[in-house]
ModelCIF file with pLDDT and N, C-alpha, C, O atoms, coordinates in Angstrom:
data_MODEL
#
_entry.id   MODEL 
#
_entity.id                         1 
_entity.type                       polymer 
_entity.pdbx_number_of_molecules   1 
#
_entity_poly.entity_id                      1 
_entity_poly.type                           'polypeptide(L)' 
_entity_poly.nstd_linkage                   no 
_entity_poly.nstd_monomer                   no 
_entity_poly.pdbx_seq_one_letter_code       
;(UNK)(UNK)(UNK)(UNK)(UNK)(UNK)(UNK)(UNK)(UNK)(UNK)(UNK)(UNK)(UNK)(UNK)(UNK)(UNK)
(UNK)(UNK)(UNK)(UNK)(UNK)(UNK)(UNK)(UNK)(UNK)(UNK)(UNK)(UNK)(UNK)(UNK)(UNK)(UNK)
(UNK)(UNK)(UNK)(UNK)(UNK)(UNK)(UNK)(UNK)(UNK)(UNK)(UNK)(UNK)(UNK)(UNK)(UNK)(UNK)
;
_entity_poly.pdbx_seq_one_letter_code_can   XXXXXXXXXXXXXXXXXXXXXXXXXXXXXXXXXXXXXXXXXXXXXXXX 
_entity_poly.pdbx_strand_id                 A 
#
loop_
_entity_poly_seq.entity_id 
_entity_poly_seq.num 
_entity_poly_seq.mon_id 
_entity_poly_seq.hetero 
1 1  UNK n 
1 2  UNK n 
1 3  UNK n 
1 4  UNK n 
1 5  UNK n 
1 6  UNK n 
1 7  UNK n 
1 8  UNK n 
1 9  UNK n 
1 10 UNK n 
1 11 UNK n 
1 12 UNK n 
1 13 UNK n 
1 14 UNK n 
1 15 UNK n 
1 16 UNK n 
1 17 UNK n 
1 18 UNK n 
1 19 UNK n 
1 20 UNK n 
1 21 UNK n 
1 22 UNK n 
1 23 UNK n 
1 24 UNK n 
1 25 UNK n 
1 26 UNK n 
1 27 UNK n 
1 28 UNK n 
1 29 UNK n 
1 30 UNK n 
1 31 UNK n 
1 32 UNK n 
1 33 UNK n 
1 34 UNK n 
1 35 UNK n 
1 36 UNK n 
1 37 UNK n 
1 38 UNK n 
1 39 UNK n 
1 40 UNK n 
1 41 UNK n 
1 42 UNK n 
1 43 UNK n 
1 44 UNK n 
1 45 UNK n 
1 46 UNK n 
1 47 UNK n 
1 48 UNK n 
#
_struct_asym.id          A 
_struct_asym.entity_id   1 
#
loop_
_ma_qa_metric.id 
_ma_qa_metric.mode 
_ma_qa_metric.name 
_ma_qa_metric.software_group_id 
_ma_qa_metric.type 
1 global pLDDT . pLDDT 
2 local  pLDDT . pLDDT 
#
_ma_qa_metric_global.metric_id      1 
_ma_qa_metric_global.metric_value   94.02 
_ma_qa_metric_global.model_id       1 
_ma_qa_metric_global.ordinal_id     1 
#
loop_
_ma_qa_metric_local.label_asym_id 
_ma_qa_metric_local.label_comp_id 
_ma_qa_metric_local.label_seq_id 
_ma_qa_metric_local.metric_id 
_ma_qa_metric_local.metric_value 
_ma_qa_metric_local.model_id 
_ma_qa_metric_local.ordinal_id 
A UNK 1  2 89.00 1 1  
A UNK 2  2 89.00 1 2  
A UNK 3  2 88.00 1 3  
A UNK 4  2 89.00 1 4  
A UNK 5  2 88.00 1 5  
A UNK 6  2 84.00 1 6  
A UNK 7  2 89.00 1 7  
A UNK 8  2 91.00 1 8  
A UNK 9  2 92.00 1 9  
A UNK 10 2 95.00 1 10 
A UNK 11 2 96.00 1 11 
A UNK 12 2 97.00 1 12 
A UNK 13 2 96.00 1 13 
A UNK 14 2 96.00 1 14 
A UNK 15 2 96.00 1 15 
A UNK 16 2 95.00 1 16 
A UNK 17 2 96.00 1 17 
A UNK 18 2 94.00 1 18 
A UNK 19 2 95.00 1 19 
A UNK 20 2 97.00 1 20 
A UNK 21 2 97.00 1 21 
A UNK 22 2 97.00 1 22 
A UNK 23 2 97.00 1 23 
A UNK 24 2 96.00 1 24 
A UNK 25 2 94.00 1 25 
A UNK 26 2 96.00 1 26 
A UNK 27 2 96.00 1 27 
A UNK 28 2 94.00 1 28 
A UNK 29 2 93.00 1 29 
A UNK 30 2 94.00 1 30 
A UNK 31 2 93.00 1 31 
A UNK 32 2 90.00 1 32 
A UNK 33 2 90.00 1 33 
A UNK 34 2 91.00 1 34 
A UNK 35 2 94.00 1 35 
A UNK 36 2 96.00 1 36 
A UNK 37 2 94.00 1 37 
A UNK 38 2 95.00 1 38 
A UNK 39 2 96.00 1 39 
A UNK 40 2 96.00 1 40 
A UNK 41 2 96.00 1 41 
A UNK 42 2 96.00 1 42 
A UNK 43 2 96.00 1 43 
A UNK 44 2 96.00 1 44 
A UNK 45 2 97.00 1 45 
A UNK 46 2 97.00 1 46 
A UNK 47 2 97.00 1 47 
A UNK 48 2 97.00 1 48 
#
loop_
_atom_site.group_PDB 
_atom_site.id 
_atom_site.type_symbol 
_atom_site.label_atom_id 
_atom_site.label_alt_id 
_atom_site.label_comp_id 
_atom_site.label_asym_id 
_atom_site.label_entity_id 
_atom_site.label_seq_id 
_atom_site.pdbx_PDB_ins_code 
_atom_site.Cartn_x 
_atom_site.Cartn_y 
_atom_site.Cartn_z 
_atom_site.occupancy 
_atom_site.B_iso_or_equiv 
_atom_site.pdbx_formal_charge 
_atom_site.auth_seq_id 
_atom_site.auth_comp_id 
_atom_site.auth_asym_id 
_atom_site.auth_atom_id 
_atom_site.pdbx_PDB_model_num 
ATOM 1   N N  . UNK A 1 1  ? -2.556 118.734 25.878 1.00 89.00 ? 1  UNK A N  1 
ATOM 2   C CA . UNK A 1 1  ? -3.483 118.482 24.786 1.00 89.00 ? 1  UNK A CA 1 
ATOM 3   C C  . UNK A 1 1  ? -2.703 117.909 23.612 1.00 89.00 ? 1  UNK A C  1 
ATOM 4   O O  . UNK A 1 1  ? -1.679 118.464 23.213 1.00 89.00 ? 1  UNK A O  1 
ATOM 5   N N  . UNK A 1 2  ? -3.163 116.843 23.079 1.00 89.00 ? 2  UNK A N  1 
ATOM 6   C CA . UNK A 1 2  ? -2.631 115.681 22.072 1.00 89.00 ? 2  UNK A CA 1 
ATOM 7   C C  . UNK A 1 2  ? -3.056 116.114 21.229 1.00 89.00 ? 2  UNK A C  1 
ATOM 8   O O  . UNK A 1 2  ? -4.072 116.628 21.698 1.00 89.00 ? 2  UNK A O  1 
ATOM 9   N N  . UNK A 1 3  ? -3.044 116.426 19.710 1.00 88.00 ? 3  UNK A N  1 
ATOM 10  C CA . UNK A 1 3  ? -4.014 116.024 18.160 1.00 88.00 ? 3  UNK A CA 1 
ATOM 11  C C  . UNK A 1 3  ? -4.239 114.371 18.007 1.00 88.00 ? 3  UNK A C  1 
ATOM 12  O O  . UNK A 1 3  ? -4.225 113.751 16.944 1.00 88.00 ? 3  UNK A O  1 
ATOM 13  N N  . UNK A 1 4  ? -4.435 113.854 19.261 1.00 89.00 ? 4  UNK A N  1 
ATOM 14  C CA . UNK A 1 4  ? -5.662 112.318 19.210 1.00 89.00 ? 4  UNK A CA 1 
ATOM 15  C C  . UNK A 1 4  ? -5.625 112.334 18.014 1.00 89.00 ? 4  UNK A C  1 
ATOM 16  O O  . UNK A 1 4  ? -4.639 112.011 17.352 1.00 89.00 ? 4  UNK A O  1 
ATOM 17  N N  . UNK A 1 5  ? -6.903 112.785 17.483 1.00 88.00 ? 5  UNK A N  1 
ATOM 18  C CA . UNK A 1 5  ? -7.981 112.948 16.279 1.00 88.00 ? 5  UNK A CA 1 
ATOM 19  C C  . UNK A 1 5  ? -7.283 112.087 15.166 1.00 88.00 ? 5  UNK A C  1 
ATOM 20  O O  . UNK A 1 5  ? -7.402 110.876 14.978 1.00 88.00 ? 5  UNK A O  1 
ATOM 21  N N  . UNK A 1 6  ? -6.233 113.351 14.204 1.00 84.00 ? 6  UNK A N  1 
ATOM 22  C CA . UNK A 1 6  ? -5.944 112.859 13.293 1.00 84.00 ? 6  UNK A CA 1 
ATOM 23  C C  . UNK A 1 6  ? -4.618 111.808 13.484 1.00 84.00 ? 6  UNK A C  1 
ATOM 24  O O  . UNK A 1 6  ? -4.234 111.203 12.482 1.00 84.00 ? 6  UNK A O  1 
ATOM 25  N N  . UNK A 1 7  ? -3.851 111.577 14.922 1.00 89.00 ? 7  UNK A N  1 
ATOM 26  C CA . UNK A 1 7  ? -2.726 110.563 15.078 1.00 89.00 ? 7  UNK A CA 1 
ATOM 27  C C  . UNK A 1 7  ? -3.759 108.714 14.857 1.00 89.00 ? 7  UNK A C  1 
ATOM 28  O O  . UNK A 1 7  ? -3.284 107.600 14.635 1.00 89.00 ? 7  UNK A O  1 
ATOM 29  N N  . UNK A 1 8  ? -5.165 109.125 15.039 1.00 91.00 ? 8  UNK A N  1 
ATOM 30  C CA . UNK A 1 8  ? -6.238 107.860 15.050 1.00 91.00 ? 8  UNK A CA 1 
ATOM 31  C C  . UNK A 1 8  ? -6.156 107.543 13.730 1.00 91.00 ? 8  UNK A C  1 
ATOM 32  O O  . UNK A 1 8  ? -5.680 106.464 13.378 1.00 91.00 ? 8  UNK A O  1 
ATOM 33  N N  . UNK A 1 9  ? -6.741 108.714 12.608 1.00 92.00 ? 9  UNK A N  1 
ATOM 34  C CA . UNK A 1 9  ? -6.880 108.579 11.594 1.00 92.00 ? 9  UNK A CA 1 
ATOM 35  C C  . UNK A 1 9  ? -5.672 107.789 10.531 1.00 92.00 ? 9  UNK A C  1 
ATOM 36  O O  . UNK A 1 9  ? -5.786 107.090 9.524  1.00 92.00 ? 9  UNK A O  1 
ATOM 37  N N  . UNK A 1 10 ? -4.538 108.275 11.292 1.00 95.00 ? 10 UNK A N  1 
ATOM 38  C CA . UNK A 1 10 ? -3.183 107.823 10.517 1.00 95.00 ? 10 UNK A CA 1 
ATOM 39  C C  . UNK A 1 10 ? -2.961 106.804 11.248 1.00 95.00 ? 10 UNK A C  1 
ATOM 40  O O  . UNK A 1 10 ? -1.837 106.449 10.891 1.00 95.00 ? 10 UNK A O  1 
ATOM 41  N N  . UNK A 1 11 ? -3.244 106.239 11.890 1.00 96.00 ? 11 UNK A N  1 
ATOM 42  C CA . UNK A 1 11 ? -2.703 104.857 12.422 1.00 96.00 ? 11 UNK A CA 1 
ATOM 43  C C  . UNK A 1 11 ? -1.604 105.304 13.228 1.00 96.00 ? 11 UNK A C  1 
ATOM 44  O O  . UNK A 1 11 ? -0.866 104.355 13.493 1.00 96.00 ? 11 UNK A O  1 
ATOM 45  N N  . UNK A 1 12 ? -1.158 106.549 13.789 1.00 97.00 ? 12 UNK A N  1 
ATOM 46  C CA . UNK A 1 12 ? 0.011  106.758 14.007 1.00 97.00 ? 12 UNK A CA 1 
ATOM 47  C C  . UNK A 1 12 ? -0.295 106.029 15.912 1.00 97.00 ? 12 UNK A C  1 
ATOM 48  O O  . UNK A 1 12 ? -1.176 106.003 16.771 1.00 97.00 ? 12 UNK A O  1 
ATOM 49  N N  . UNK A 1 13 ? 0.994  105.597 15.699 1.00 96.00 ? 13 UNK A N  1 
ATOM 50  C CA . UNK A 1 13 ? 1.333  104.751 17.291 1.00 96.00 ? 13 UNK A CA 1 
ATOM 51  C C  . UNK A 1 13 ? 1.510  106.066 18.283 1.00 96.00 ? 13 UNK A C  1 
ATOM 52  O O  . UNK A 1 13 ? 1.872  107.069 17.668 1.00 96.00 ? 13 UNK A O  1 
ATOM 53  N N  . UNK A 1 14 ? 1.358  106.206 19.421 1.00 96.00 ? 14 UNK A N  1 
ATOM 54  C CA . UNK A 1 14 ? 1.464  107.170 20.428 1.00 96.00 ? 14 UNK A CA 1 
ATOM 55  C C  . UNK A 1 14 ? 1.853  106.474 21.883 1.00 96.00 ? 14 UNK A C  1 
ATOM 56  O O  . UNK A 1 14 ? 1.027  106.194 22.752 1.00 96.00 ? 14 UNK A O  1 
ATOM 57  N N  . UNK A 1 15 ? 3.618  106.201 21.987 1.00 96.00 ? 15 UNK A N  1 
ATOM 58  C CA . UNK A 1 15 ? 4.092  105.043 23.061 1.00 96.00 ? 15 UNK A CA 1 
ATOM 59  C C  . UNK A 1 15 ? 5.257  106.115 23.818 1.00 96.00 ? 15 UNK A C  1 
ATOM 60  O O  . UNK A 1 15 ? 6.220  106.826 23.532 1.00 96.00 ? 15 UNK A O  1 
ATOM 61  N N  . UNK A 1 16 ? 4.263  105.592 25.211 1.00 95.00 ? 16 UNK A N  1 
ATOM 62  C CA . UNK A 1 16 ? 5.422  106.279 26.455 1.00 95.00 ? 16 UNK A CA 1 
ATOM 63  C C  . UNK A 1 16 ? 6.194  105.597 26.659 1.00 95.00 ? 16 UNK A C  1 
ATOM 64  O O  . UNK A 1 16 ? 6.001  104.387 26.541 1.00 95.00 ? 16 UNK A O  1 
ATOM 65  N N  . UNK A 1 17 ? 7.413  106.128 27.058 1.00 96.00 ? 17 UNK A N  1 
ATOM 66  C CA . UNK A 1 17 ? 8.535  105.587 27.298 1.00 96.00 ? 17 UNK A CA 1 
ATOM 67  C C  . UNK A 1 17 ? 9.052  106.391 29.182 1.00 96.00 ? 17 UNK A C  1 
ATOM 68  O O  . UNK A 1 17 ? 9.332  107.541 29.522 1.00 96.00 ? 17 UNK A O  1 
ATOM 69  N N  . UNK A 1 18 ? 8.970  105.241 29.855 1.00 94.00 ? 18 UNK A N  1 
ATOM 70  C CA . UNK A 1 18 ? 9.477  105.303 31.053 1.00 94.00 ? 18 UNK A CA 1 
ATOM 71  C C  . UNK A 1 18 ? 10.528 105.116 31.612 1.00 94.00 ? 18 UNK A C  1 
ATOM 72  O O  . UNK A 1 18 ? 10.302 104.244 32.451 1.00 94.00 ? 18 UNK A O  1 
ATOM 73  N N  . UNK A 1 19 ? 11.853 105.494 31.671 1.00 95.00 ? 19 UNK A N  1 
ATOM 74  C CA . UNK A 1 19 ? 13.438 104.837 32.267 1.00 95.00 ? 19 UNK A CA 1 
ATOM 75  C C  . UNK A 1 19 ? 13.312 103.647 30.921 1.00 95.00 ? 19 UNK A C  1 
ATOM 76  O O  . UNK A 1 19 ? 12.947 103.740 29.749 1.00 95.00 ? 19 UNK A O  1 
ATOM 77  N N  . UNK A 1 20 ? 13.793 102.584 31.736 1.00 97.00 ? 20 UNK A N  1 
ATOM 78  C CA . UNK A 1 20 ? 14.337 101.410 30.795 1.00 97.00 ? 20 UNK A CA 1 
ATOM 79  C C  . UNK A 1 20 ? 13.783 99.945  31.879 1.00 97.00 ? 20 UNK A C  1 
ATOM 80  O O  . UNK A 1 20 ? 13.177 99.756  32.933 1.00 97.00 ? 20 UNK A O  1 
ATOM 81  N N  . UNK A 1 21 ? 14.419 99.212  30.858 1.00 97.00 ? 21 UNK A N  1 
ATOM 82  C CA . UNK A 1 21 ? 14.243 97.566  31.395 1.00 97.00 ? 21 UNK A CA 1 
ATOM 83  C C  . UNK A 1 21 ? 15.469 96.492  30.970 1.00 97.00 ? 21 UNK A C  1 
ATOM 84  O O  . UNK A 1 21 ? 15.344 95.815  29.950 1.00 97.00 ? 21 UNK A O  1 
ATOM 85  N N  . UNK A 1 22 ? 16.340 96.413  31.594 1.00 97.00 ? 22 UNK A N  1 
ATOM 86  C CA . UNK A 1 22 ? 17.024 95.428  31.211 1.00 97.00 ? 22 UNK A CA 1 
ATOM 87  C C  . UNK A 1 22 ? 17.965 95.579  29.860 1.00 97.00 ? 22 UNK A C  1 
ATOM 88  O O  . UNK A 1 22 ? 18.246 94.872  28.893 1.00 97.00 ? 22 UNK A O  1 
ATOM 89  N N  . UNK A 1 23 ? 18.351 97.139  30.427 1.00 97.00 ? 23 UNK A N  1 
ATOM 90  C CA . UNK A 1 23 ? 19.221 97.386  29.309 1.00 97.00 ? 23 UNK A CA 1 
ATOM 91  C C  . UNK A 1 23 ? 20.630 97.969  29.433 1.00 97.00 ? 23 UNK A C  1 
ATOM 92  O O  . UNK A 1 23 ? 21.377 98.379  28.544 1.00 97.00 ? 23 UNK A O  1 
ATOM 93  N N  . UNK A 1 24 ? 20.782 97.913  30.567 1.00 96.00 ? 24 UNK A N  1 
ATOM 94  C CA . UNK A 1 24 ? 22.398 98.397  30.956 1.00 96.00 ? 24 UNK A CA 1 
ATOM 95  C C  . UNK A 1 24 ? 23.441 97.324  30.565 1.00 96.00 ? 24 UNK A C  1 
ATOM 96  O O  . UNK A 1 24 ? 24.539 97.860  30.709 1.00 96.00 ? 24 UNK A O  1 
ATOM 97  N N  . UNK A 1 25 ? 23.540 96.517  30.293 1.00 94.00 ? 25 UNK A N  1 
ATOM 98  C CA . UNK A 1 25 ? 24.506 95.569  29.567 1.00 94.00 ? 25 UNK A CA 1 
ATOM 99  C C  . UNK A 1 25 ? 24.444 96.476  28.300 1.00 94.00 ? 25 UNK A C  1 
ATOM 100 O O  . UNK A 1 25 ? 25.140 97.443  27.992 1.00 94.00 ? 25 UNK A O  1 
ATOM 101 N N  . UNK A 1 26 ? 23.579 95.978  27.766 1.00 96.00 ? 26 UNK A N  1 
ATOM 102 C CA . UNK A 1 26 ? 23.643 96.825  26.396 1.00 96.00 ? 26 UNK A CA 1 
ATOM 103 C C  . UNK A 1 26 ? 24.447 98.227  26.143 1.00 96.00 ? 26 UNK A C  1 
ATOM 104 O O  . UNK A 1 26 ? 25.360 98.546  25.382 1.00 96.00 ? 26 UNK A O  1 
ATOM 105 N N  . UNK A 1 27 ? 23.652 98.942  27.178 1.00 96.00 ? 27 UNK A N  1 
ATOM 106 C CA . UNK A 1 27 ? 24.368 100.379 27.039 1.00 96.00 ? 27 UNK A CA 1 
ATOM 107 C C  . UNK A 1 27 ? 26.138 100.092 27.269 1.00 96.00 ? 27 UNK A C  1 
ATOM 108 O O  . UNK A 1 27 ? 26.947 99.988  26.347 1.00 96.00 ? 27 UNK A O  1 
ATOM 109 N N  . UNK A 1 28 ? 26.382 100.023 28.419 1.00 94.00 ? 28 UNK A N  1 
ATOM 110 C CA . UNK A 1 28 ? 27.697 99.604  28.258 1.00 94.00 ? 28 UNK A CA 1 
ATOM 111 C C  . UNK A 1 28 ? 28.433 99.113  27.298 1.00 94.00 ? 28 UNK A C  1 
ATOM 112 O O  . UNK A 1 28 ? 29.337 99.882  26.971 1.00 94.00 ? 28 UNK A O  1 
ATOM 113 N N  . UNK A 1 29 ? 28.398 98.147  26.730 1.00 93.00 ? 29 UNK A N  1 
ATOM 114 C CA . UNK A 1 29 ? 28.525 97.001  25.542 1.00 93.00 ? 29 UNK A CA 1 
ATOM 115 C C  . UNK A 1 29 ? 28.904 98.203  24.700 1.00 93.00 ? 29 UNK A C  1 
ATOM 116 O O  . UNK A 1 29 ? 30.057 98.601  24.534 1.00 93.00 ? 29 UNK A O  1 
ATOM 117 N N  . UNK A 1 30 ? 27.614 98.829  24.098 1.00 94.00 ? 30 UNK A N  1 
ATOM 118 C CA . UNK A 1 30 ? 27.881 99.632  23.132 1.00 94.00 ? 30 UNK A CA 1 
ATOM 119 C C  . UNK A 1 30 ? 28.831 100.706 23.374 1.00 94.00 ? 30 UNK A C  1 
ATOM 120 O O  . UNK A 1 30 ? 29.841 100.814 22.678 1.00 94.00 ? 30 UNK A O  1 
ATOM 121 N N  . UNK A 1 31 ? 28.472 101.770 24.639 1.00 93.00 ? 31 UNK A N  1 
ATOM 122 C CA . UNK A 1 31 ? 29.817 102.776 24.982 1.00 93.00 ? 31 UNK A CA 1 
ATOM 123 C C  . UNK A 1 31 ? 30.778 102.334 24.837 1.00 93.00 ? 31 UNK A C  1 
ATOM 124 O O  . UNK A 1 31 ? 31.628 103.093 24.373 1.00 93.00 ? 31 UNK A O  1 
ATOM 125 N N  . UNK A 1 32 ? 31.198 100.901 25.137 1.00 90.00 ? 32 UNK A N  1 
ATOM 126 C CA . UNK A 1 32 ? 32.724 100.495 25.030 1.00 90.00 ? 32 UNK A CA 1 
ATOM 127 C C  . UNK A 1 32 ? 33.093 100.434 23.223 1.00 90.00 ? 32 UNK A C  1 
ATOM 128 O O  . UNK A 1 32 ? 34.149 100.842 22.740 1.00 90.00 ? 32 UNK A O  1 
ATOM 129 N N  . UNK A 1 33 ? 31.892 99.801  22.394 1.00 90.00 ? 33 UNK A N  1 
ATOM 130 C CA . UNK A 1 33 ? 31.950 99.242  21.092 1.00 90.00 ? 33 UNK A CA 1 
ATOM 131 C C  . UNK A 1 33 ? 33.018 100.370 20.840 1.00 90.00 ? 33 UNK A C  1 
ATOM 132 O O  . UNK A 1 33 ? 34.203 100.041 20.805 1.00 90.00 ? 33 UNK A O  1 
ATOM 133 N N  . UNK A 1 34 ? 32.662 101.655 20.666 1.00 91.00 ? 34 UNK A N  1 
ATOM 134 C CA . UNK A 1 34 ? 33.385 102.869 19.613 1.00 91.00 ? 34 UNK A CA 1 
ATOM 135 C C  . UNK A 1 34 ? 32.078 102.875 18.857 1.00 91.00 ? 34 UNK A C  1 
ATOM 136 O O  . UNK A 1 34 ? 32.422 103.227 17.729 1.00 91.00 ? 34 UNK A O  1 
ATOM 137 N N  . UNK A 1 35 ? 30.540 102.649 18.836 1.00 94.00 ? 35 UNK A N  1 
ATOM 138 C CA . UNK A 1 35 ? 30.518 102.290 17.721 1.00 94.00 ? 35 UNK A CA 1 
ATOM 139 C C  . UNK A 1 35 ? 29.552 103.992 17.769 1.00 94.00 ? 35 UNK A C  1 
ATOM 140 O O  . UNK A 1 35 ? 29.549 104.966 17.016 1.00 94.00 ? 35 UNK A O  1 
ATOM 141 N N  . UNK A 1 36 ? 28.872 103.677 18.983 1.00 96.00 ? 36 UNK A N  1 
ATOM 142 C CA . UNK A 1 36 ? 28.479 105.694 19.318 1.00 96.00 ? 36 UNK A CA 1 
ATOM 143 C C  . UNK A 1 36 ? 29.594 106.846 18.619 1.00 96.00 ? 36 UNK A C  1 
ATOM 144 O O  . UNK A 1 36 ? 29.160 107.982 18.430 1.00 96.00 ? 36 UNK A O  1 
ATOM 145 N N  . UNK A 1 37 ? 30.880 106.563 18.283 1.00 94.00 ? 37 UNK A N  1 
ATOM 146 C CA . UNK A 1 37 ? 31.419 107.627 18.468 1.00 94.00 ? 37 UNK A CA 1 
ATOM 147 C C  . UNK A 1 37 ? 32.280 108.171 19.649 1.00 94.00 ? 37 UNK A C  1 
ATOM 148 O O  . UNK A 1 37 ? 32.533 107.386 20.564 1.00 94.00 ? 37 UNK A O  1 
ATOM 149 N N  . UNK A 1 38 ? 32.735 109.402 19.704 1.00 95.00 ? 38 UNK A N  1 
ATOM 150 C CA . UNK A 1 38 ? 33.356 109.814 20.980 1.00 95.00 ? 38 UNK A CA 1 
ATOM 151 C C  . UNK A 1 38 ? 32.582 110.287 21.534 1.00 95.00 ? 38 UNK A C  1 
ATOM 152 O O  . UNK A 1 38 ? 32.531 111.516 21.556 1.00 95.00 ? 38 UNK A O  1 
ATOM 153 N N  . UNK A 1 39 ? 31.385 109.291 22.411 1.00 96.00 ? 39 UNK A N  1 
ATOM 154 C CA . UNK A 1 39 ? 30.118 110.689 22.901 1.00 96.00 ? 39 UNK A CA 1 
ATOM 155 C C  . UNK A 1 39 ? 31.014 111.130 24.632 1.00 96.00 ? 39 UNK A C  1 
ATOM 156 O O  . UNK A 1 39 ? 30.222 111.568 25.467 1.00 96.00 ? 39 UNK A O  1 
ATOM 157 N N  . UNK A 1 40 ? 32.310 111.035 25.046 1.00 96.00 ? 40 UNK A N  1 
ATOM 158 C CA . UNK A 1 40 ? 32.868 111.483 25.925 1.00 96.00 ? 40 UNK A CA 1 
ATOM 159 C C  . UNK A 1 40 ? 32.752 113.057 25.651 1.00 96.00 ? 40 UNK A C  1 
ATOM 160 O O  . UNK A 1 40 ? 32.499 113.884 26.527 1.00 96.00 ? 40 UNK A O  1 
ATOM 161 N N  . UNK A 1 41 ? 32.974 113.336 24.321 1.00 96.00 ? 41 UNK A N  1 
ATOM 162 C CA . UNK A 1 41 ? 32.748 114.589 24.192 1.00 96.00 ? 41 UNK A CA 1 
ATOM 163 C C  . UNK A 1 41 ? 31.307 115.729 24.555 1.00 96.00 ? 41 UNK A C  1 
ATOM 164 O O  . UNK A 1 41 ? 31.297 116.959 24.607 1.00 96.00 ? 41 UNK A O  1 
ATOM 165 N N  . UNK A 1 42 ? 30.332 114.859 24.735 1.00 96.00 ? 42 UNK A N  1 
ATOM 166 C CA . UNK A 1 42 ? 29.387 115.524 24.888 1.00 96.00 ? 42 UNK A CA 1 
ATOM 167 C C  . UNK A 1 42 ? 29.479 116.002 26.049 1.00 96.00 ? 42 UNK A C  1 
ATOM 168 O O  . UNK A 1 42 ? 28.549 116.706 26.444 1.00 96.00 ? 42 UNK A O  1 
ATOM 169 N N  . UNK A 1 43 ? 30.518 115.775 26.838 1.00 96.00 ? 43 UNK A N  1 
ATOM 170 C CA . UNK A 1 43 ? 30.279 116.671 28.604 1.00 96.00 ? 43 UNK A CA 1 
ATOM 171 C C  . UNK A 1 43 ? 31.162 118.031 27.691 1.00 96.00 ? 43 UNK A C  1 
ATOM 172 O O  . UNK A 1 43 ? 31.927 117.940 26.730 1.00 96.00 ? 43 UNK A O  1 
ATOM 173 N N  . UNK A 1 44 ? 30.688 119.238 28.442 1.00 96.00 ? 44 UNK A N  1 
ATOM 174 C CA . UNK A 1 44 ? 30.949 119.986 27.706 1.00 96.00 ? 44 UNK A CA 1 
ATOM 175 C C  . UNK A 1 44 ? 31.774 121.137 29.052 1.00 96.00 ? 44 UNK A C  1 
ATOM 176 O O  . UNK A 1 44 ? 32.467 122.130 28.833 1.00 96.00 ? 44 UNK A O  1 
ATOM 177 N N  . UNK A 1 45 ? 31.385 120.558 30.371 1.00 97.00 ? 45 UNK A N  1 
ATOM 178 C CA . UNK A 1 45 ? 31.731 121.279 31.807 1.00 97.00 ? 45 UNK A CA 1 
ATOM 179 C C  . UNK A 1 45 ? 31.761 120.262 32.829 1.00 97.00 ? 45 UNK A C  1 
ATOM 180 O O  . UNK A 1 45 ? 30.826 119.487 33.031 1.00 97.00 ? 45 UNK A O  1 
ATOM 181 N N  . UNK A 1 46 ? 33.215 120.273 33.692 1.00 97.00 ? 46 UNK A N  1 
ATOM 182 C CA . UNK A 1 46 ? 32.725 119.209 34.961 1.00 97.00 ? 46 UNK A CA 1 
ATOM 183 C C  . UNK A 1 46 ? 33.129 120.610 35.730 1.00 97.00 ? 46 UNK A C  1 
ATOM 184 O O  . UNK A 1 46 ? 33.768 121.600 35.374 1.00 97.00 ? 46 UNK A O  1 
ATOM 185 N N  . UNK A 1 47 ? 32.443 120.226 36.978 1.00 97.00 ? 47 UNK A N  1 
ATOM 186 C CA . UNK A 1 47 ? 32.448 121.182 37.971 1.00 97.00 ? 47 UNK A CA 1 
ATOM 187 C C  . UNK A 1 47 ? 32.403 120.371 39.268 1.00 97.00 ? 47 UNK A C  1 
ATOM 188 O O  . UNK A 1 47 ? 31.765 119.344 39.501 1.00 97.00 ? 47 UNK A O  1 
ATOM 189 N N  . UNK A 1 48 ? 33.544 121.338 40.365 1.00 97.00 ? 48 UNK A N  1 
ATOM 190 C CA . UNK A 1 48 ? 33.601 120.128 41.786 1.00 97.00 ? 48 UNK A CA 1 
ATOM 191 C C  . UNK A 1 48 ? 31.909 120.002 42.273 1.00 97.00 ? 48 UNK A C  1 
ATOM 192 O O  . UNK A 1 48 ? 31.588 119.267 43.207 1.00 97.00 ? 48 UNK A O  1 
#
């Protein structure tokens, strides 16, 4: 169950997002940039 109603009233946009399209260059691109940060850090456990 959504609040429709008043997201109508406000004009507010309501957009699914499914996987991707034509964006793995990109992602890459950027992981390499530095420009994310060290998100290597976000693994926090590897396990065999």
């Amino acid at each position: 169950l959504l609040p429709t109603g008043p997201s109508l009233l406000r004009e507010v946009d309501m957009l699914g997002v499914f996987r991707y399209a034509n964006c793995y260059p990109e992602a890459l691109a950027l992981l390499g940039s530095g420009r994310l940060g060290n998100v290597d850090q976000m693994v926090t456990q590897k396990y065999p």
